[in-house]
Protein backbone atom coordinates (compact mmCIF):
# COMPACT_ATOMS: atom_id res chain seq x y z
CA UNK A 1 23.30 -35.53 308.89
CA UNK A 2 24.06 -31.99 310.03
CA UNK A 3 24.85 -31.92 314.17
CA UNK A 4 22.83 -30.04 315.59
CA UNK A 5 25.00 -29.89 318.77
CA UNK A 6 28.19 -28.04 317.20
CA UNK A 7 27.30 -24.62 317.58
CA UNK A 8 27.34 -25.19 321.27
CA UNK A 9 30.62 -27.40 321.52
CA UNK A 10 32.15 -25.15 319.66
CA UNK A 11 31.10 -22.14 321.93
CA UNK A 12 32.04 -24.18 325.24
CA UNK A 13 34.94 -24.88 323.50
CA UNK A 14 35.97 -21.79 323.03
CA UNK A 15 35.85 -20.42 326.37
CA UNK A 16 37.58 -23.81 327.99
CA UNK A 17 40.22 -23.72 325.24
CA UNK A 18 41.28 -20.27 327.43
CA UNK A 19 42.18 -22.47 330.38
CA UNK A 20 44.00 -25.29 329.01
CA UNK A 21 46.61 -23.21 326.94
CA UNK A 22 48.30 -24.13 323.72
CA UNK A 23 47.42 -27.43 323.57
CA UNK A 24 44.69 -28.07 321.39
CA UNK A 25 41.55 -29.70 322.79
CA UNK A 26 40.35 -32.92 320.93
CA UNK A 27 36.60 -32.94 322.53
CA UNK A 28 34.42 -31.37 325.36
CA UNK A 29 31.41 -32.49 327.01
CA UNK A 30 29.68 -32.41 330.26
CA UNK A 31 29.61 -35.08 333.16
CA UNK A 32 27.51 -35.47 336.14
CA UNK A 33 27.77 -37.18 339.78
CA UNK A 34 26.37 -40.04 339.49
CA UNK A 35 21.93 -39.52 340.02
CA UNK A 36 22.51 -35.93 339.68
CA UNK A 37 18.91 -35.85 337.12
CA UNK A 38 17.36 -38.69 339.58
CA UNK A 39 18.59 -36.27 342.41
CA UNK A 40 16.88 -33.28 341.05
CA UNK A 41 13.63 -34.91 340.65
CA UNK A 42 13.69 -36.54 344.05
CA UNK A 43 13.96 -33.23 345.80
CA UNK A 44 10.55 -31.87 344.75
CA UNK A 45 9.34 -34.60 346.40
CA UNK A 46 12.02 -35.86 349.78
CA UNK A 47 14.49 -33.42 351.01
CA UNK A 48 16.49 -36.51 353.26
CA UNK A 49 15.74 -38.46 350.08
CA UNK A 50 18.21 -35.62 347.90
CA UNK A 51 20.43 -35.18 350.59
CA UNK A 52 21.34 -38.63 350.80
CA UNK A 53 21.41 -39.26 346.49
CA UNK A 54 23.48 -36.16 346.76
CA UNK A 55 25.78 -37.85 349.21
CA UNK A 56 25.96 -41.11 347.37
CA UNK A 57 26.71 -39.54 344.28
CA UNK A 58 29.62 -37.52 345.76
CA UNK A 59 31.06 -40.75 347.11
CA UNK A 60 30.75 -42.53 343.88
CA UNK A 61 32.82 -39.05 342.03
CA UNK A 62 35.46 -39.46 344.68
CA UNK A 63 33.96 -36.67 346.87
CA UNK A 64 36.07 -33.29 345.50
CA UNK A 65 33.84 -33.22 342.21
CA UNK A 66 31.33 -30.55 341.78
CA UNK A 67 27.76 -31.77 340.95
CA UNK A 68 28.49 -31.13 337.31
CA UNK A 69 32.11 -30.50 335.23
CA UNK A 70 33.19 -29.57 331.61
CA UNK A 71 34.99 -32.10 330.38
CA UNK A 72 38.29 -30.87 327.96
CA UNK A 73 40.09 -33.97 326.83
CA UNK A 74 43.54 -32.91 324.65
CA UNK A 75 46.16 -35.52 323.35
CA UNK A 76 47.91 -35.30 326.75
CA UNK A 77 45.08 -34.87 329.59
CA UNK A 78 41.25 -35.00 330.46
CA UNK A 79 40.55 -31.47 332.06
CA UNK A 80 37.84 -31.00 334.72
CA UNK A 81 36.24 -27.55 335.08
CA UNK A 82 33.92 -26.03 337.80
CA UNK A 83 31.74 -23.73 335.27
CA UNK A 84 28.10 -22.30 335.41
CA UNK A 85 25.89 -21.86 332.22
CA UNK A 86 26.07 -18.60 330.99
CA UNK A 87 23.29 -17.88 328.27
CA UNK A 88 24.29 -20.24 325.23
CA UNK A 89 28.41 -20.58 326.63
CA UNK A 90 29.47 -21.45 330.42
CA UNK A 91 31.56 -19.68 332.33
CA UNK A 92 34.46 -21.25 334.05
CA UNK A 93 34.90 -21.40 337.50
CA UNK A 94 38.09 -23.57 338.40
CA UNK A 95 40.21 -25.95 336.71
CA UNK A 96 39.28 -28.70 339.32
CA UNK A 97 41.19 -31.73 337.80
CA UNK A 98 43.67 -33.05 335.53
CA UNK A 99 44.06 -36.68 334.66
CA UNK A 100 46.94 -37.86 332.21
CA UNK A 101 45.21 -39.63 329.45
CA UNK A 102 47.91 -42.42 329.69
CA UNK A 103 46.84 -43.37 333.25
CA UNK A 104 43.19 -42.91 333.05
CA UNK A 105 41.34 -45.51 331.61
CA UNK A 106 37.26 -45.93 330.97
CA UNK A 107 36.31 -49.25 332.17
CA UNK A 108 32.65 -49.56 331.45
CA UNK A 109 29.75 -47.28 330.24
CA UNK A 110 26.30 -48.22 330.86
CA UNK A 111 23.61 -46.95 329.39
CA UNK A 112 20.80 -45.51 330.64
CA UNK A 113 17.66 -43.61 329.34
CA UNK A 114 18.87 -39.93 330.61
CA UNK A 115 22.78 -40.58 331.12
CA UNK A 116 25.39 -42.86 330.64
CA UNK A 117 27.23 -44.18 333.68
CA UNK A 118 31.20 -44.12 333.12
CA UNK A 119 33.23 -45.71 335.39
CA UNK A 120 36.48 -44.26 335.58
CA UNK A 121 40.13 -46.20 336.61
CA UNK A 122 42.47 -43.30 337.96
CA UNK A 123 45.44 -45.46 338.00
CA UNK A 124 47.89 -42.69 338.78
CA UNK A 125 46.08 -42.00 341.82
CA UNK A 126 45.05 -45.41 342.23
CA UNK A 127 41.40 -45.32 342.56
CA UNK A 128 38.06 -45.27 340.65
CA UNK A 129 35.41 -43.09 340.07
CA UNK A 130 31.99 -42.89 338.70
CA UNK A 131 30.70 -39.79 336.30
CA UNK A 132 27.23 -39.75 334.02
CA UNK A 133 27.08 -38.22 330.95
CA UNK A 134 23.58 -36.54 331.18
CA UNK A 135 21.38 -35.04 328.76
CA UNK A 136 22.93 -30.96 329.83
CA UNK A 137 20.68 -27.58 329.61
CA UNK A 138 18.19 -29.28 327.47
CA UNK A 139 20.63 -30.03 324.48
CA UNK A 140 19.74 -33.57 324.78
CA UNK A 141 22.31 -37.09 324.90
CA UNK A 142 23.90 -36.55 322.31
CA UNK A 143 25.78 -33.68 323.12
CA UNK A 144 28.29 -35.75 325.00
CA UNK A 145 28.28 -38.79 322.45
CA UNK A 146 31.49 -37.09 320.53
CA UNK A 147 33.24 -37.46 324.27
CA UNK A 148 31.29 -40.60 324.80
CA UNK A 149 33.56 -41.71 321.41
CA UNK A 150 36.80 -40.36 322.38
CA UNK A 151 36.81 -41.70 326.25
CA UNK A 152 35.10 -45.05 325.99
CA UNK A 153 35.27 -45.90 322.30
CA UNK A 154 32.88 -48.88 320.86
CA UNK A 155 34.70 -51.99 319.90
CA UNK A 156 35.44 -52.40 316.52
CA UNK A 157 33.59 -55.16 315.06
């Protein structure tokens, strides 16, 4: 089955692969504070009902996170990037985070209808963090699902 979804990796990954250097990237994908979608729906309808998902959102993504990040994981790190869509690529902002791969550890996923919640063990910084893996731009779930694969991996049966 043909995915439908690699033009547009490869495109992201194109531009992020600019910021990382030589090292190769494995994977890209997009994550989300947590309720960012639930957040965007709730302000058409309550302003102090966004502001405060907003706020408990940015708690949950340790509270330096922008709303959304590009996600570049290579053999030795898991980049974070600031970025803004730009037609069918993004553009990148800032490089807002790098966690060594060796220290950072998916805990649990959970599964929801629009996102995935990931919660993420920084154990070199000693703390945890929570991230969804939303449907982005319209591409739909499984656009992330190859990052899903690489960061939280399914138990082999």
């Amino acid at each position: 089955m043909s995915d439908k979804y690699a033009k547009h990796r490869r495109n992201y990954t194109d531009v992020l692969q600019k910021h990382v250097g030589a090292t190769s990237i494995q994977v890209i994908g997009c994550l989300s504070q947590p309720g960012s979608l639930a957040g965007a729906a709730l302000a058409k309808v309550s302003g102090a009902g966004f502001l405060a998902n907003r706020a408990a959102g940015n708690k949950k993504a340790g509270g330096d996170l922008p709303t959304n990040v590009m996600v570049a994981v290579t053999d030795d790190a898991i980049h974070l990037f600031d970025f803004r869509p730009k037609g069918s690529s993004i553009k990148v902002k800032d490089e807002v985070a790098v966690w060594p791969r060796a220290t950072t550890r998916v805990h649990s996923a959970k599964e929801g209808t629009l996102a995935t919640r990931l919660v993420i063990d920084l154990e070199h910084e000693r703390h945890t963090i929570e991230l969804d893996a939303n449907a982005p731009f319209g591409l739909g779930k499984a656009f992330n699902q190859p990052l899903l694969d690489v960061l939280h991996p399914s138990p082999q049966a």
